[in-house]
Protein backbone atom coordinates (compact mmCIF):
# COMPACT_ATOMS: atom_id res chain seq x y z
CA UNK A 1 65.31 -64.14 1.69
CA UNK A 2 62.53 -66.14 0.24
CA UNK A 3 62.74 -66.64 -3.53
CA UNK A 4 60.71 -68.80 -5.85
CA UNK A 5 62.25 -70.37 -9.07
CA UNK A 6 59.35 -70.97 -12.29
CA UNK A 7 61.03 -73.37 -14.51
CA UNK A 8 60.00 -72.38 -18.20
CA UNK A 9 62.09 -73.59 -21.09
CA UNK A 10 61.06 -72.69 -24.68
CA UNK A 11 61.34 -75.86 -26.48
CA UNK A 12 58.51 -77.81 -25.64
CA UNK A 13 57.70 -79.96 -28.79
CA UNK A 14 54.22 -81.61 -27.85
CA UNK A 15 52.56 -78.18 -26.90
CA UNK A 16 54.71 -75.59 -28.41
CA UNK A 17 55.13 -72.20 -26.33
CA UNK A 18 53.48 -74.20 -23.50
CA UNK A 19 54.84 -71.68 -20.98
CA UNK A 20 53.54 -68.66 -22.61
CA UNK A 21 50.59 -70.49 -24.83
CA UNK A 22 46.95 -68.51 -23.74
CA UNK A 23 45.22 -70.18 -21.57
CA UNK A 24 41.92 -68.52 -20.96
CA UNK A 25 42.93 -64.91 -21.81
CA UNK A 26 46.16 -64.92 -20.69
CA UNK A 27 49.58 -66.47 -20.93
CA UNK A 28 49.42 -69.82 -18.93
CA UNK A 29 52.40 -68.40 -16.53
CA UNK A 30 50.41 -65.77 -15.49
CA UNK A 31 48.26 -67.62 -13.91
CA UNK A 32 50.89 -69.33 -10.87
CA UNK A 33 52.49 -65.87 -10.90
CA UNK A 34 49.66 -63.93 -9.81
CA UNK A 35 49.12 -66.40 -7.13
CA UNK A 36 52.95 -66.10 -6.19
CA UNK A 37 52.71 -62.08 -6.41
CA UNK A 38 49.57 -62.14 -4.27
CA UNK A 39 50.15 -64.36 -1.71
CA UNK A 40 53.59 -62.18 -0.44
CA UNK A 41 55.53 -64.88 0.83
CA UNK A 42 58.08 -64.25 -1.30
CA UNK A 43 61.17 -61.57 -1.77
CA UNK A 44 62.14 -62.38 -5.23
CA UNK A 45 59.95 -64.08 -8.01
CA UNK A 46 62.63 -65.53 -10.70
CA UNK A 47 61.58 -67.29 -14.24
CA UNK A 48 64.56 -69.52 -15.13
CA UNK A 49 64.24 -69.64 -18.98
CA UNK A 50 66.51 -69.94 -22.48
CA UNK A 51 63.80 -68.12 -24.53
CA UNK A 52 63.98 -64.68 -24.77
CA UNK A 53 60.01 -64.51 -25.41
CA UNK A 54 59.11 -65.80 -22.19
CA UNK A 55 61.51 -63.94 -20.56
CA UNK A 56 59.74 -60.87 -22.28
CA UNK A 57 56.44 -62.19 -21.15
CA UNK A 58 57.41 -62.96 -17.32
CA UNK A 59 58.96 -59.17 -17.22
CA UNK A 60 56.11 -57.41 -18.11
CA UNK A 61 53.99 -59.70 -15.74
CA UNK A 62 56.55 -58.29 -13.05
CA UNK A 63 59.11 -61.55 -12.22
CA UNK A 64 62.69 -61.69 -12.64
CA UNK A 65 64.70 -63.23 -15.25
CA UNK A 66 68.32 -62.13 -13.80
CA UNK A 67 70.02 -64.37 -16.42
CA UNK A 68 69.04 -66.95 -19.42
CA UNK A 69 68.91 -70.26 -18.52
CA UNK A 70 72.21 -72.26 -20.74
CA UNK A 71 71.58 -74.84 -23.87
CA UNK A 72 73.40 -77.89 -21.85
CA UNK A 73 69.77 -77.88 -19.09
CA UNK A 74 67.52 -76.55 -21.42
CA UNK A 75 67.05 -79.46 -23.94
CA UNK A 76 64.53 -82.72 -23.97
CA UNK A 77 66.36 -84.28 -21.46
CA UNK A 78 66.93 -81.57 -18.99
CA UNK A 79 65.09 -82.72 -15.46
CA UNK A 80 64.13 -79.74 -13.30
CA UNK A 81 66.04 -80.94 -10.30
CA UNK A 82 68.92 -80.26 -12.50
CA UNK A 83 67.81 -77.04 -13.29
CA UNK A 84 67.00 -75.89 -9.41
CA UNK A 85 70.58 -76.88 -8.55
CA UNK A 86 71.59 -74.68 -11.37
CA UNK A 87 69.66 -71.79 -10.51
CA UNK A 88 70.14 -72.04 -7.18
CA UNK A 89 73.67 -72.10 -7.33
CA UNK A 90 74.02 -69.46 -9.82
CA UNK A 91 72.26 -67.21 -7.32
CA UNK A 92 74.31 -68.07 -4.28
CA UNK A 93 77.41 -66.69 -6.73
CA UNK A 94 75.53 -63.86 -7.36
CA UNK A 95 75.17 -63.26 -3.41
CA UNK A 96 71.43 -63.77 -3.10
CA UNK A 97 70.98 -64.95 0.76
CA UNK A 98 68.12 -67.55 0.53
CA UNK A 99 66.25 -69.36 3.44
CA UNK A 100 63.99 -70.89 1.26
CA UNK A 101 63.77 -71.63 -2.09
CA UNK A 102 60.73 -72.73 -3.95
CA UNK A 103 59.87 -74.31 -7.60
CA UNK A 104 56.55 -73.72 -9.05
CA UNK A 105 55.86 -74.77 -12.53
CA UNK A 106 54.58 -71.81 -15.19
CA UNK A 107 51.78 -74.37 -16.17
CA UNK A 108 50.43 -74.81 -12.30
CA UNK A 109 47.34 -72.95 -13.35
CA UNK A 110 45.23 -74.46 -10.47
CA UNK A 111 47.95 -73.40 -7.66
CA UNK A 112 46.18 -71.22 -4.91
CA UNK A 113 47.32 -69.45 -2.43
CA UNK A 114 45.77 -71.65 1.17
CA UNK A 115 47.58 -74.44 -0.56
CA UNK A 116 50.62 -72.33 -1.20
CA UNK A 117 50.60 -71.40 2.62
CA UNK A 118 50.16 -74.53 4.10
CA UNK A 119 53.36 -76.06 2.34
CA UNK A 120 55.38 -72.64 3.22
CA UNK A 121 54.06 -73.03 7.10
CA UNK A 122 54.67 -76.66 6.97
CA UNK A 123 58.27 -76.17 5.92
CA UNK A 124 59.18 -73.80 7.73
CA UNK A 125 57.69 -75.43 11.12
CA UNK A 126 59.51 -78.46 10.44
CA UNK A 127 63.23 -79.75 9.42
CA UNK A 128 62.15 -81.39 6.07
CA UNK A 129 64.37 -80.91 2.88
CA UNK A 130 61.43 -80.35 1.09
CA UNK A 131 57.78 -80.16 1.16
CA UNK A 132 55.90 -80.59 -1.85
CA UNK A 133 52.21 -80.56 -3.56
CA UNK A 134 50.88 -84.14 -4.00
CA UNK A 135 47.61 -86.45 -4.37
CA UNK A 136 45.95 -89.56 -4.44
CA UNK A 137 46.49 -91.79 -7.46
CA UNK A 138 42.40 -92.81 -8.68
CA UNK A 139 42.73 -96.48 -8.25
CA UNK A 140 44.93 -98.55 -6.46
CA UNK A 141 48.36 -98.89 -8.18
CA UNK A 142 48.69 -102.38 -6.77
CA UNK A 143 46.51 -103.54 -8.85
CA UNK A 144 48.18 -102.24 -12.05
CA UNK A 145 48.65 -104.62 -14.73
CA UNK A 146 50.59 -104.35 -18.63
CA UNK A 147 49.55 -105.74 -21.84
CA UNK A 148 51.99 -108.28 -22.85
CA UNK A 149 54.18 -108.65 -26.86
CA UNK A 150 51.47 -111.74 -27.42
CA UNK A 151 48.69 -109.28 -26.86
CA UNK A 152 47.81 -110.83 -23.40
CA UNK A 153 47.92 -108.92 -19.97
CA UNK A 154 49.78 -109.57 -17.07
CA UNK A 155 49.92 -108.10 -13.34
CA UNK A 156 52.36 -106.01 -12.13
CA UNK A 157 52.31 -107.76 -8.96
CA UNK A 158 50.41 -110.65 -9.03
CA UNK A 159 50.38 -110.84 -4.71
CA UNK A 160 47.39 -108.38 -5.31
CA UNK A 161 45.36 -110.21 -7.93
CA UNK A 162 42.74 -111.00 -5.87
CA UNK A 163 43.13 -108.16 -2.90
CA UNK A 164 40.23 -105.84 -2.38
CA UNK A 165 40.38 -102.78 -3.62
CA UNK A 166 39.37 -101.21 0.15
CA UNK A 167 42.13 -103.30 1.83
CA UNK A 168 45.30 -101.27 -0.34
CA UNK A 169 47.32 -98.85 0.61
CA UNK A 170 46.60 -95.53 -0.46
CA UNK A 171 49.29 -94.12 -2.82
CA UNK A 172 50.44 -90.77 -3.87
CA UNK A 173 51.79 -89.10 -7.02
CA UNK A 174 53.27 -85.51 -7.86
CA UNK A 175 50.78 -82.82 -7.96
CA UNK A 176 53.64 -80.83 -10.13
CA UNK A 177 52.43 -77.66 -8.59
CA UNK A 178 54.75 -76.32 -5.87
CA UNK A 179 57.88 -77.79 -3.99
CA UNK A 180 59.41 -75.50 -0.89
CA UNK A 181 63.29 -76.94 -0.63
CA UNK A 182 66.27 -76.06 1.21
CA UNK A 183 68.58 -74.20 -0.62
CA UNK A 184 71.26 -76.76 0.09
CA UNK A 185 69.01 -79.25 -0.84
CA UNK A 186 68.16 -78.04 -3.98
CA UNK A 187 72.14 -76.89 -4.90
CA UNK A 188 73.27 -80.32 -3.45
CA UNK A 189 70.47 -81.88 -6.53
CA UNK A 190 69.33 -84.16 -3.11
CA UNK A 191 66.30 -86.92 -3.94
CA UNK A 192 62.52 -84.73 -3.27
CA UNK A 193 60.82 -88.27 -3.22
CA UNK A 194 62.46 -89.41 0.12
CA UNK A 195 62.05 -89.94 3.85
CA UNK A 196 63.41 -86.10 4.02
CA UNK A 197 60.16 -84.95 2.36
CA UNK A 198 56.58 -84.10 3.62
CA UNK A 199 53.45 -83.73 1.42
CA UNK A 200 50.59 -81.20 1.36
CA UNK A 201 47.15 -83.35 -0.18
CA UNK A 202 45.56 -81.58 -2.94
CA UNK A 203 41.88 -83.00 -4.18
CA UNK A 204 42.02 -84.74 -7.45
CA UNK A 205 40.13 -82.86 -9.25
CA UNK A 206 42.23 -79.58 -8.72
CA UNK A 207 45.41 -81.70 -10.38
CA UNK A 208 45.63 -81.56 -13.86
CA UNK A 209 48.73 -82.44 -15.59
CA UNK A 210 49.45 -80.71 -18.85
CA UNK A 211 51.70 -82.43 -21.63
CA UNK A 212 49.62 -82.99 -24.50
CA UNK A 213 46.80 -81.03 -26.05
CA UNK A 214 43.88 -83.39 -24.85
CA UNK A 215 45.58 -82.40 -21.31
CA UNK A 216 45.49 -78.09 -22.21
CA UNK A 217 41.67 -78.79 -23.25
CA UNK A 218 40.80 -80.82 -20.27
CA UNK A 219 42.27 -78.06 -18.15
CA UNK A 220 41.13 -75.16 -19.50
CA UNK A 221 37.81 -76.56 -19.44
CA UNK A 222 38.00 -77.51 -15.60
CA UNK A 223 39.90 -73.48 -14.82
CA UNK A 224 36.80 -72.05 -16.56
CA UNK A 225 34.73 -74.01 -14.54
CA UNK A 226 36.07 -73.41 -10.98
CA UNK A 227 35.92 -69.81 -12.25
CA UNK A 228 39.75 -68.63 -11.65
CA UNK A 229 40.21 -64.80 -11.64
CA UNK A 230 43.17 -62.67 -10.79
């Protein structure tokens, strides 16, 4: 069985309701799901949640909320490896028979379904513990630097001070859209960011992070423009 886990707590504080806040026309979580419904991979589409409003929401979109998610990994500081291992677990006890398992965030409005199948062929062609969405970082990070208490600046690494940009390394970060695991992997709360994991390369500008309000704007903006419709 092939399942697929949406993470959606209730209390997030800097966009409240972020998992079920409109996002052109329709609840943001709609937006992954569809993609998730459409692209049949899966045998069971599952919203972990502690709010009984987005659990209302992801029913009548058509997922599955087989049990509310508890206080202790539902809080500020709840990470959503934590939660995966949870979930993951709780389904074993409840006799689900998983192959794969994977985690797709109820804000991943730009997820699409070629990307979605290349990480589901690439796992399942391979022996990885987890495959994952991810992209290029802008600039090079090695040439990061922080402001200093005496309102100077200083390098992060000051090897690369006077390295050409063209001669770094490209680097990667999170594209926080999909992540195809093992179900032992995910029960076992195992590392994603390791020598066990393989990447599928998203553009940049089809990556848009969304914690604060400047970030909804920016990406409802950019979904309008690349004309999403489901």
């Amino acid at each position: 069985m092939n399942v697929v886990i949406i993470p959606a707590r209730g209390g997030s504080k800097r966009i409240p309701h972020k998992n079920i806040k409109v996002f052109n026309g329709k609840p943001i979580i709609y937006w992954p799901l569809k993609v998730l419904q459409n692209s049949n991979l899966f045998d069971k589409i599952i919203v972990s949640t502690d709010d009984p409003d987005i659990s209302k929401v992801a029913l009548s979109l058509g997922a599955e909320v087989p049990f509310l998610r508890p206080n202790h990994i539902s809080d500020d500081y709840s990470n959503v490896s934590d939660v995966m291992a949870h979930e993951v677990n709780s389904l074993n006890k409840s006799n689900y028979n998983m192959d794969v398992v994977c985690c797709v965030y109820s804000t991943a409005a730009f997820l699409t379904e070629n990307d979605l199948r290349k990480g589901f062929q690439l796992f399942l062609n391979n022996d990885f513990n987890f495959v994952f969405s991810a992209t290029t970082f802008p600039y090079p990070i090695q040439r990061a630097f922080k402001r200093t208490y005496d309102n100077g600046i200083k390098m992060i690494d000051n090897k690369y001070i006077r390295t050409r940009s063209q001669d770094l390394e490209e680097t990667y970060h999170d594209a926080a859209q999909f992540y195809f695991g093992k179900p032992d992997a995910w029960s076992n709360n195992n590392d994603i960011f390791s020598h066990s994991s393989e990447i599928v390369v998203l553009p940049r500008w089809r990556v848009q992070d969304i914690d604060t309000k400047e970030d909804w704007k920016r990406a409802e903006f950019l979904h309008k423009t690349l004309k999403y419709s489901y």
